[in-house]
N, C-alpha and C. Protein backbone atom coordinates (compact mmCIF):
# COMPACT_ATOMS: atom_id res chain seq x y z
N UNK A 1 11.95 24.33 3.72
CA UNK A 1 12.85 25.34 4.20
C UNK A 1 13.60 25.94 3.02
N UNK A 2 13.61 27.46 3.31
CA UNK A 2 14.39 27.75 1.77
C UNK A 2 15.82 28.73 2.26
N UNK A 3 16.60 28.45 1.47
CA UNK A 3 17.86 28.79 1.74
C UNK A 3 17.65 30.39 2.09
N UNK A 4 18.80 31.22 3.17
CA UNK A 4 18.43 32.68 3.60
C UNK A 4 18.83 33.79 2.64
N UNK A 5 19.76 33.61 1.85
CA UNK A 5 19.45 34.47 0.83
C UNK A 5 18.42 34.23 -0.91
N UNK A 6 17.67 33.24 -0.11
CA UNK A 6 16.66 33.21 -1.18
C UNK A 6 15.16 33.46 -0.88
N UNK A 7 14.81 34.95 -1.09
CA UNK A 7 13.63 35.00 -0.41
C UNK A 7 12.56 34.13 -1.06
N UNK A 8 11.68 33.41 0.15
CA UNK A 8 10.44 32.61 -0.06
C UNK A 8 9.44 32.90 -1.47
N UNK A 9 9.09 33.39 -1.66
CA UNK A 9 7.78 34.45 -2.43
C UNK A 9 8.96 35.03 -3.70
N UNK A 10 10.29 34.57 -4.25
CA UNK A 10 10.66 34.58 -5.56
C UNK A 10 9.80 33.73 -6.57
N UNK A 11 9.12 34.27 -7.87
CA UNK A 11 8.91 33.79 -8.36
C UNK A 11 10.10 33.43 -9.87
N UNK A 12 10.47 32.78 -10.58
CA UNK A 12 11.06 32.34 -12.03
C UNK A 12 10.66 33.76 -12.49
N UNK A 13 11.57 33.94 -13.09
CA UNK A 13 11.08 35.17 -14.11
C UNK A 13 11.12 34.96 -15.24
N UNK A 14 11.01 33.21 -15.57
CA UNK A 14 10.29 33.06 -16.94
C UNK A 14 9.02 32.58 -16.93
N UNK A 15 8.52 32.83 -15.92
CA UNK A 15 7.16 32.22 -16.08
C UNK A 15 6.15 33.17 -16.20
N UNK A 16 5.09 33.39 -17.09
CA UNK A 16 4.31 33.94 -17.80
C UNK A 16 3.59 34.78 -16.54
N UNK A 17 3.41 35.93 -16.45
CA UNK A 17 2.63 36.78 -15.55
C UNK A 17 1.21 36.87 -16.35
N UNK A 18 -0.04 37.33 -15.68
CA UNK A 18 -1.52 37.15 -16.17
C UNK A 18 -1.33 38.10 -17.60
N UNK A 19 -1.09 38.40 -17.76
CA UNK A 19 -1.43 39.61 -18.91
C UNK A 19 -0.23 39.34 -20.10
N UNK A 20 0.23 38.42 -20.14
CA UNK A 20 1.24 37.71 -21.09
C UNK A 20 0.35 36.39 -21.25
N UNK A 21 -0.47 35.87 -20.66
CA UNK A 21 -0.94 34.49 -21.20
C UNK A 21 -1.50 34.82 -22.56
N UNK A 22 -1.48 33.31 -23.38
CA UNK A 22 -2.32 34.13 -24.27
C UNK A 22 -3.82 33.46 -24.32
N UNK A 23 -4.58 33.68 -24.73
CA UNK A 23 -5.96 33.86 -24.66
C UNK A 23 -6.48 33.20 -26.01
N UNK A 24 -7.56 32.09 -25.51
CA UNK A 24 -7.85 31.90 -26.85
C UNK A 24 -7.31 30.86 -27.24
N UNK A 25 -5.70 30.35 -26.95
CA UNK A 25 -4.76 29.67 -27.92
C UNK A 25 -5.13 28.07 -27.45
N UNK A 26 -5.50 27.21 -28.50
CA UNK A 26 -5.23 25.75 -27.84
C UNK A 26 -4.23 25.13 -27.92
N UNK A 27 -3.90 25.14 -26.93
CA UNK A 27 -2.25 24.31 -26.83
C UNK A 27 -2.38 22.78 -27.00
N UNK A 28 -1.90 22.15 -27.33
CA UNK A 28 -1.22 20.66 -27.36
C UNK A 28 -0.35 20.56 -26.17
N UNK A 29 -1.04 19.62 -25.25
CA UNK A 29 -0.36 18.83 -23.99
C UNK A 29 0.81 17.67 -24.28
N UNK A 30 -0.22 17.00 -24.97
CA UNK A 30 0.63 15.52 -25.72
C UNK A 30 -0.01 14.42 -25.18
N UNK A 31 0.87 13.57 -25.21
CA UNK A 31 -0.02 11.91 -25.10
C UNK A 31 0.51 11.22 -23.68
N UNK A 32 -0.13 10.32 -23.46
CA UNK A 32 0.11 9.06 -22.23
C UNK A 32 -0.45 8.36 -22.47
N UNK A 33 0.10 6.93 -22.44
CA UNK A 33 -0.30 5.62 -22.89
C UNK A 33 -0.97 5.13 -21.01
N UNK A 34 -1.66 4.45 -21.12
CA UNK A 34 -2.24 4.15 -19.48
C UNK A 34 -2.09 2.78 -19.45
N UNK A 35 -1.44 2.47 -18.74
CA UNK A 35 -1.02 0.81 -18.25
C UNK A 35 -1.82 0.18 -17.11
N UNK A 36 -1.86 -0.49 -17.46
CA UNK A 36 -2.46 -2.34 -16.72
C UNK A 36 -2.29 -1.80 -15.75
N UNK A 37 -0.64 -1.77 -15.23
CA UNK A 37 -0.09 -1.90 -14.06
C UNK A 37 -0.41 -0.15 -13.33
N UNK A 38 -0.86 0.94 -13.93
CA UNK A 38 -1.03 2.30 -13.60
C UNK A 38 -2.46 2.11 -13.24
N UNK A 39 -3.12 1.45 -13.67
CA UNK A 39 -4.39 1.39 -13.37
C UNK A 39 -4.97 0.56 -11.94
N UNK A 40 -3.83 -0.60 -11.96
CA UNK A 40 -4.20 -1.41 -10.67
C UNK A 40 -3.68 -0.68 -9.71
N UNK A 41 -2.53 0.09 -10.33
CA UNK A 41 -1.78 0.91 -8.73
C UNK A 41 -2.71 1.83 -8.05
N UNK A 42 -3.12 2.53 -8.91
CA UNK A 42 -3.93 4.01 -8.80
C UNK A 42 -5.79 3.44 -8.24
N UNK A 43 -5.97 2.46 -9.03
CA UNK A 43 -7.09 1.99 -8.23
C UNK A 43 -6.63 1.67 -6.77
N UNK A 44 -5.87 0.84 -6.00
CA UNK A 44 -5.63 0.34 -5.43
C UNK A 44 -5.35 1.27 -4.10
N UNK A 45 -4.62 2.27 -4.82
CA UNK A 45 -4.35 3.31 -3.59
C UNK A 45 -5.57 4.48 -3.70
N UNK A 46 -6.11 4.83 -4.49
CA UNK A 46 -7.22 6.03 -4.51
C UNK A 46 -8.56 5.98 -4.98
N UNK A 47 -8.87 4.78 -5.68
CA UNK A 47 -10.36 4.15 -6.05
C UNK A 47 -10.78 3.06 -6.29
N UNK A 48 -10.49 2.63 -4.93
CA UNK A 48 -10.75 0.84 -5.14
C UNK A 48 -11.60 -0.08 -5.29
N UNK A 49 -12.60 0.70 -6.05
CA UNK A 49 -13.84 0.10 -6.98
C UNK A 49 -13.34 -1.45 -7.33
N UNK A 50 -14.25 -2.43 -7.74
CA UNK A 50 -13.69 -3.69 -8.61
C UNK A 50 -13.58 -3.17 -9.68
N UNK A 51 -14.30 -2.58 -10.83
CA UNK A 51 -13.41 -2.36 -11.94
C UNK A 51 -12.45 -1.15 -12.28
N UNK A 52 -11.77 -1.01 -11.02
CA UNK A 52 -10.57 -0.47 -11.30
C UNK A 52 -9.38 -1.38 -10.59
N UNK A 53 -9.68 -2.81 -10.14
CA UNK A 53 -8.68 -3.54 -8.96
C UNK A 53 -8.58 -4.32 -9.33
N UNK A 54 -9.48 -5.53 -10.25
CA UNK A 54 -9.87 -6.60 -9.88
C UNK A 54 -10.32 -7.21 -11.44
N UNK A 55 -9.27 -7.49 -11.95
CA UNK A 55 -9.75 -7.90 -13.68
C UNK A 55 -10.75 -9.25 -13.61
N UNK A 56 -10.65 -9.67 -12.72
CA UNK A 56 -11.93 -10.72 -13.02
C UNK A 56 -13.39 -10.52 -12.94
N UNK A 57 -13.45 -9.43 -11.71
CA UNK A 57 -14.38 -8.92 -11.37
C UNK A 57 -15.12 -7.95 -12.39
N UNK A 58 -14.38 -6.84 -12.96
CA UNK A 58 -14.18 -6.23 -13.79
C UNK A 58 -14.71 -6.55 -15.36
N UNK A 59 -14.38 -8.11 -15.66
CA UNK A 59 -14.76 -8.80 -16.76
C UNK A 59 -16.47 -9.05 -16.47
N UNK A 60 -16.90 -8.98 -15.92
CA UNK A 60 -18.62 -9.29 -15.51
C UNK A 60 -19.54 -8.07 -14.93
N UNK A 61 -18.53 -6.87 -15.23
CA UNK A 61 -19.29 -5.34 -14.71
C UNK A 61 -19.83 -5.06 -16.00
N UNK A 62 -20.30 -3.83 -16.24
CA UNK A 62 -21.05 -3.33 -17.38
C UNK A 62 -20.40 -2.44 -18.04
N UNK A 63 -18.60 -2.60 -17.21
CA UNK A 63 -17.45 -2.31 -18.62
C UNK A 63 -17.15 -3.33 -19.10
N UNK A 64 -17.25 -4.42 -18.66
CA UNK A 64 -16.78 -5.63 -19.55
C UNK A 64 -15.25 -5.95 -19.42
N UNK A 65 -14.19 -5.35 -18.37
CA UNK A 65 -13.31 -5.13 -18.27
C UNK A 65 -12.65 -3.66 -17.14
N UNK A 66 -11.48 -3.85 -16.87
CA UNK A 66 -10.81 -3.08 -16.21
C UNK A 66 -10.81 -1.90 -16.75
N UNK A 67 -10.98 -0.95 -15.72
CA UNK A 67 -10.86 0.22 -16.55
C UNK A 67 -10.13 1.51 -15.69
N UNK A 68 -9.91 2.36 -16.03
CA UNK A 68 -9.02 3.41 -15.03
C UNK A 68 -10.13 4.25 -14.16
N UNK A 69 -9.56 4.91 -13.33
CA UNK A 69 -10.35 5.59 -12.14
C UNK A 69 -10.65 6.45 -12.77
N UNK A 70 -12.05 7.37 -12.71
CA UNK A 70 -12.11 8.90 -13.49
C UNK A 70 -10.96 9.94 -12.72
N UNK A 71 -11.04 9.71 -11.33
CA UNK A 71 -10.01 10.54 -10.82
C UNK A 71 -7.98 10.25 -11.07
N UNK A 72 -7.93 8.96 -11.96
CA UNK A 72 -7.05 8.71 -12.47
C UNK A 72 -7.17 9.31 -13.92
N UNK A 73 -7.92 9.68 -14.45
CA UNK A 73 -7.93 10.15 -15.76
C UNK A 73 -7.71 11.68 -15.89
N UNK A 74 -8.37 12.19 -14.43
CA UNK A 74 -8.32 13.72 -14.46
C UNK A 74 -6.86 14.20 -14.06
N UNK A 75 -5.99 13.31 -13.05
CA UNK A 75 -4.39 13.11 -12.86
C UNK A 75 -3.84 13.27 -13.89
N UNK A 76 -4.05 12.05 -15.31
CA UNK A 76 -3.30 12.46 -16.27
C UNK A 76 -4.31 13.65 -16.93
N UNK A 77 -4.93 14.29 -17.07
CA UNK A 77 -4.82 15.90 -17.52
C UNK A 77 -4.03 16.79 -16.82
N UNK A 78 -4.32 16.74 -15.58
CA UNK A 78 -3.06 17.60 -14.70
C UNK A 78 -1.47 17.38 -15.03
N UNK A 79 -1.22 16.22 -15.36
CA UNK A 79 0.32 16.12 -15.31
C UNK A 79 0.47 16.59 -16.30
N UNK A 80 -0.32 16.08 -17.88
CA UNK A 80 -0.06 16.75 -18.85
C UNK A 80 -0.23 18.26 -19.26
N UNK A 81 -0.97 18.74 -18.17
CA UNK A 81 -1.19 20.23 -18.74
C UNK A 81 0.22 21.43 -17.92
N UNK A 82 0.27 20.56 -16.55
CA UNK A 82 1.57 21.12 -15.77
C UNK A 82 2.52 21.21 -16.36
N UNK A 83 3.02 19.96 -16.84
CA UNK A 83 4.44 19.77 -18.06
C UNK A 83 4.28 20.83 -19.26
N UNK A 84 3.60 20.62 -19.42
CA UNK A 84 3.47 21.18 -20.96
C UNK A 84 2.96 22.76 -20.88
N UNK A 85 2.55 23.03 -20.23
CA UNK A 85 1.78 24.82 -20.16
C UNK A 85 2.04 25.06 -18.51
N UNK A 86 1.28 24.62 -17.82
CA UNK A 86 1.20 25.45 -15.96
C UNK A 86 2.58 25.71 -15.38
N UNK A 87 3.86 25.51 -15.75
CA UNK A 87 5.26 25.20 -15.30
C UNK A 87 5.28 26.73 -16.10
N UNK A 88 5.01 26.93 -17.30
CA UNK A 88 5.57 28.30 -18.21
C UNK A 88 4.64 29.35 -17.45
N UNK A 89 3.36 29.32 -17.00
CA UNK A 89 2.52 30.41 -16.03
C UNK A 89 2.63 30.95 -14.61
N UNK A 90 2.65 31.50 -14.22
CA UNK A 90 2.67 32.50 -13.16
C UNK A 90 1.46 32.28 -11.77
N UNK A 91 1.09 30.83 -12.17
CA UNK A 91 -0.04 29.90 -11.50
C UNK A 91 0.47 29.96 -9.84
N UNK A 92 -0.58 30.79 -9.20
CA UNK A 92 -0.89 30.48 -7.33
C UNK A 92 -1.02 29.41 -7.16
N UNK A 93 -2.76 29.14 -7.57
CA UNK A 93 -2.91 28.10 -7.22
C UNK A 93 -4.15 27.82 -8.24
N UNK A 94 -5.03 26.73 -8.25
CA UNK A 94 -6.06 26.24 -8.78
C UNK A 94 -7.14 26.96 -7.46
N UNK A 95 -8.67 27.19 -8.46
CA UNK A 95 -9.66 27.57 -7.26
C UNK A 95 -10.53 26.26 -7.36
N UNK A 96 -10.68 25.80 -8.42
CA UNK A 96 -12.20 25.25 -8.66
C UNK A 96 -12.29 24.34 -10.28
N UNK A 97 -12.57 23.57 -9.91
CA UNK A 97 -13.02 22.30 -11.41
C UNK A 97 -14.43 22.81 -11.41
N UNK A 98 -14.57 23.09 -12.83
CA UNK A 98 -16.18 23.01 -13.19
C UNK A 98 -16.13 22.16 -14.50
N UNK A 99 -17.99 21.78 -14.75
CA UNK A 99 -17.80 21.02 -15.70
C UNK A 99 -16.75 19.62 -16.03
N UNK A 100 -16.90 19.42 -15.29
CA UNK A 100 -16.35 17.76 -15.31
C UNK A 100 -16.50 16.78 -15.58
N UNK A 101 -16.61 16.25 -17.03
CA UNK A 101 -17.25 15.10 -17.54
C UNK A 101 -16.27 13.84 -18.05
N UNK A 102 -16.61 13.43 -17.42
CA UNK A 102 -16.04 11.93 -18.01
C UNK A 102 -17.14 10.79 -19.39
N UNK A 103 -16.48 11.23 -20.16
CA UNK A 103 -17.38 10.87 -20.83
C UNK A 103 -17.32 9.24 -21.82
N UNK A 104 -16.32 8.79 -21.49
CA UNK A 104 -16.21 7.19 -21.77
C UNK A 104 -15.03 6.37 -21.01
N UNK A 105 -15.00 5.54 -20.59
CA UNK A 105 -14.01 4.75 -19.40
C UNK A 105 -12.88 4.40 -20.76
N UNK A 106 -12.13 4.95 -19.47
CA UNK A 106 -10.23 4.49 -19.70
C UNK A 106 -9.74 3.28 -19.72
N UNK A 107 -9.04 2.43 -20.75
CA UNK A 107 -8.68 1.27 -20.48
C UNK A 107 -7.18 0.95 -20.40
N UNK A 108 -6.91 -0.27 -20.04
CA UNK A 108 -5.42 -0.55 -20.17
C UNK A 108 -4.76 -0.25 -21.38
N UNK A 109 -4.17 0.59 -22.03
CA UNK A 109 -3.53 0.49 -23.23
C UNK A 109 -4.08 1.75 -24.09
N UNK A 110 -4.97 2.56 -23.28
CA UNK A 110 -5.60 3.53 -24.08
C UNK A 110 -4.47 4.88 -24.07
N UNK A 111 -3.91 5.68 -25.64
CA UNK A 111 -3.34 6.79 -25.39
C UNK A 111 -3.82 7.83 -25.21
N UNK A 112 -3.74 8.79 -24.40
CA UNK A 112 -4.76 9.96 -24.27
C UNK A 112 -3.75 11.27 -24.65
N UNK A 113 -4.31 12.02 -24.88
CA UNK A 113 -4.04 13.03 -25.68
C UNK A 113 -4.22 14.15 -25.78
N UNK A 114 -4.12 15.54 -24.76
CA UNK A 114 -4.79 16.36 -24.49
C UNK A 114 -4.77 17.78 -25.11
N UNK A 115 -5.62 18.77 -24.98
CA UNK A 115 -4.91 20.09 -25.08
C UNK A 115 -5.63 20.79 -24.02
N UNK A 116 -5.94 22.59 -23.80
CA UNK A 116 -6.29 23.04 -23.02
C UNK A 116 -5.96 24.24 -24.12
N UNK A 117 -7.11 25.07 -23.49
CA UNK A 117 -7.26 26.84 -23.74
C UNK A 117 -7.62 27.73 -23.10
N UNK A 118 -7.03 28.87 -22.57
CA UNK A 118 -7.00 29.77 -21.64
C UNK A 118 -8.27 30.57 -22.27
N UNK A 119 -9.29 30.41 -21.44
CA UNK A 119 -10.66 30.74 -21.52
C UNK A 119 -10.81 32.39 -21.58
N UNK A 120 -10.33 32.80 -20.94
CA UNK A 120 -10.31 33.90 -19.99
C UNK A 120 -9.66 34.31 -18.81
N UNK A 121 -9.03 35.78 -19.02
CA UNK A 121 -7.86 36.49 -17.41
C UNK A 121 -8.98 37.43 -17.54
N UNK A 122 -9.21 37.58 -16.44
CA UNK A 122 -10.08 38.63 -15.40
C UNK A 122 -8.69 39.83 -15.31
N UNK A 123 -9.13 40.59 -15.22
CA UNK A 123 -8.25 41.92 -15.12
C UNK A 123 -7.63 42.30 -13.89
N UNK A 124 -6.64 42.31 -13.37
CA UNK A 124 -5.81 42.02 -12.50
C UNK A 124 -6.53 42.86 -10.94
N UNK A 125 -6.02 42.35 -9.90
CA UNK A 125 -6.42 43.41 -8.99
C UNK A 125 -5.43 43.10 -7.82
N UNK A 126 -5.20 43.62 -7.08
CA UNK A 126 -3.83 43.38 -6.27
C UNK A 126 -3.05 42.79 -6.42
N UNK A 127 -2.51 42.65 -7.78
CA UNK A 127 -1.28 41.74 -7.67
C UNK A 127 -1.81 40.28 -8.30
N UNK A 128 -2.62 39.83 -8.59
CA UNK A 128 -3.52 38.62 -8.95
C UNK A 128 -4.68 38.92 -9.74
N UNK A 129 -5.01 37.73 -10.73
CA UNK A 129 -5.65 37.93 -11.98
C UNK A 129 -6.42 36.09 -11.57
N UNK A 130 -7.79 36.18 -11.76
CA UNK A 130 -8.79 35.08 -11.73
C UNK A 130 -8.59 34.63 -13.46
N UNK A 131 -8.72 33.44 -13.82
CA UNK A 131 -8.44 33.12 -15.06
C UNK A 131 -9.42 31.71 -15.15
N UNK A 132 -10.17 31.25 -16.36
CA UNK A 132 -10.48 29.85 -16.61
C UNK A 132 -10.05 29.07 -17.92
N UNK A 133 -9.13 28.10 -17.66
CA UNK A 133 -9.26 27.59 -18.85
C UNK A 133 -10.60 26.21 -19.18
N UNK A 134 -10.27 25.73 -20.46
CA UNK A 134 -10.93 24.41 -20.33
C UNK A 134 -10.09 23.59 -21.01
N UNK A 135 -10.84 22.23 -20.86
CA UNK A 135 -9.29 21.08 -21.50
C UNK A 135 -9.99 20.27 -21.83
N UNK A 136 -9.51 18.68 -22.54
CA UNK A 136 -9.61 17.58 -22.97
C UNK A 136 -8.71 16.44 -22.92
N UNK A 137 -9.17 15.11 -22.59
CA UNK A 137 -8.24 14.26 -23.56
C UNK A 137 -9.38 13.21 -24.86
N UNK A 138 -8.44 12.94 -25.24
CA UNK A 138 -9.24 11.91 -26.61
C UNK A 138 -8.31 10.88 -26.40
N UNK A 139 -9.06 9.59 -26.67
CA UNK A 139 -8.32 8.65 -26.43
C UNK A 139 -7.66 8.48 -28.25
N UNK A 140 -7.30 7.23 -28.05
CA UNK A 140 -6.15 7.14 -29.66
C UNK A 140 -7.73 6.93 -30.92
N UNK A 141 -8.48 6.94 -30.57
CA UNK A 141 -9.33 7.32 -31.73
C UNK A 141 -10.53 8.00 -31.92
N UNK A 142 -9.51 9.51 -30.81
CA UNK A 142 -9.78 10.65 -31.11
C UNK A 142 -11.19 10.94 -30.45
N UNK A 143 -11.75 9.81 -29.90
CA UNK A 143 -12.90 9.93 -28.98
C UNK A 143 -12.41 10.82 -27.66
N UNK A 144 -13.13 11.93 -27.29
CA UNK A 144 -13.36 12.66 -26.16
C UNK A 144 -13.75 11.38 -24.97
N UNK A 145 -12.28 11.55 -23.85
CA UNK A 145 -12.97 10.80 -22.34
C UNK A 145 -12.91 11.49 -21.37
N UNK A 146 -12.51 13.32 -21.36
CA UNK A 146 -12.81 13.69 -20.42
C UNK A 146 -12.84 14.99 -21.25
N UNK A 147 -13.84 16.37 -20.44
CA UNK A 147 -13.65 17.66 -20.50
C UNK A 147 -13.87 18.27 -19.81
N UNK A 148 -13.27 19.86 -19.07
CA UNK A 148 -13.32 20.27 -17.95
C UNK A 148 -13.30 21.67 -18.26
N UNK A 149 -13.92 22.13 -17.03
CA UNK A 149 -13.65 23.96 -17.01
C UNK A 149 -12.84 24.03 -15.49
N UNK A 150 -11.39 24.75 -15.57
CA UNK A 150 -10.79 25.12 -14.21
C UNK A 150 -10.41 26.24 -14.26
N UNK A 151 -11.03 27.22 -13.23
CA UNK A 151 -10.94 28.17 -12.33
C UNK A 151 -9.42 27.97 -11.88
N UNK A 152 -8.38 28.93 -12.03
CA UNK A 152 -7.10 29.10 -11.53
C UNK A 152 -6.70 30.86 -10.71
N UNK A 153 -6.05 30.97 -10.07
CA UNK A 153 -5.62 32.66 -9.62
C UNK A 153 -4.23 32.48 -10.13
N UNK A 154 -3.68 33.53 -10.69
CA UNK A 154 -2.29 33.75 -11.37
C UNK A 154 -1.80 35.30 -11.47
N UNK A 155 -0.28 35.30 -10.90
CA UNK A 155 0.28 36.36 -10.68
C UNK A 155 0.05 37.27 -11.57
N UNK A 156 -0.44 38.88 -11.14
CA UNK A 156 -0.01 40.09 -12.23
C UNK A 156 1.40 40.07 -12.41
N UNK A 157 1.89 41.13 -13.60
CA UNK A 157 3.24 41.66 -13.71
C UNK A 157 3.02 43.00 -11.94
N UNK A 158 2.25 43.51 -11.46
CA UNK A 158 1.94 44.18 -10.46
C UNK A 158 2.19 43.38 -9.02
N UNK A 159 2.27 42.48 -9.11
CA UNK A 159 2.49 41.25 -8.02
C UNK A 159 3.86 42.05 -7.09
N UNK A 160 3.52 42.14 -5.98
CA UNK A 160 4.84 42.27 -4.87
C UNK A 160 5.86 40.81 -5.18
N UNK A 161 5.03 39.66 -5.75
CA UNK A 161 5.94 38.74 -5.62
C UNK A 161 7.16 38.72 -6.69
N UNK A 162 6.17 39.33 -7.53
CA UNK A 162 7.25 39.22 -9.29
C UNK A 162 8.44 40.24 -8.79
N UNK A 163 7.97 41.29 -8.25
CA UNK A 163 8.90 42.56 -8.32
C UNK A 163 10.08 42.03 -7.11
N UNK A 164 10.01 41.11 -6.52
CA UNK A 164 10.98 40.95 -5.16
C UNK A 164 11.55 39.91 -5.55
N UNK A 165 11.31 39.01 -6.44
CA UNK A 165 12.23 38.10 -7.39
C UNK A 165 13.26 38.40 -8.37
């Protein structure tokens, strides 16, 4: 519920409209250390595989150990890319993950480390601009464990929403 003199559909008017992003640029997300205890939680409630639950079990899989959910790994890219860049953009919504690779398992104690680069803004059309970036993290020695292409829609400066904020 939003207060009555605050219309719904205000957007921040510091947040980056499509044609102010910049293009090209790789940003630095930053780091997250992944814990024991983040890993049993997150298995536990959203991928309750044995080697994401069950360190004993886990010790006799063909990780040799506990390891984090891929869909726990792609969480921390989201948090880190929200904090750090999607909070400053003019972001609707997300359309679409492409290219989604997980490319070596997450462990207890691993820091990950990301960035992301605005691929491409599609040229605006009612008020909204189609955009893709792509991203990464590396764990602390700089090994790639995930990379992605995401499809996002993000406000024009032409937006009814920008102009009524």
């Amino acid at each position: 519920m939003t207060a009555p003199d605050q219309p719904q559909s205000a957007v921040p008017a510091d947040r980056l409209p499509a044609e102010q992003i910049p293009v090209g640029a790789e940003v630095q997300l930053g780091s997250h250390t992944v814990t024991q205890e983040e890993v049993l939680a997150f298995g536990q409630d959203w991928d309750p595989q044995y080697f994401h639950v069950d360190e004993d079990a886990a010790r006799d899989s063909d990780f040799g150990g506990l390891i984090a959910s891929g869909i726990h790994t792609l969480a921390v890219y989201q948090r880190l890319s929200v904090t750090r860049v999607l909070t400053g953009y003019d972001i609707v919504a997300g359309r679409q993950l492409r290219a989604v690779r997980f490319l070596r398992p997450v462990r207890p104690g691993d820091t990950l480390t990301g960035t992301m680069r605005v691929e491409r803004i599609d040229p605006p059309v009612n008020g909204r601009a189609m955009g893709v970036s792509s991203g990464q993290l590396v764990n602390q020695h700089g090994k790639q464990v995930l990379t992605l292409d995401v499809d996002f829609v993000i406000r024009s400066e032409t937006s009814p929403a920008r102009r009524s904020g």
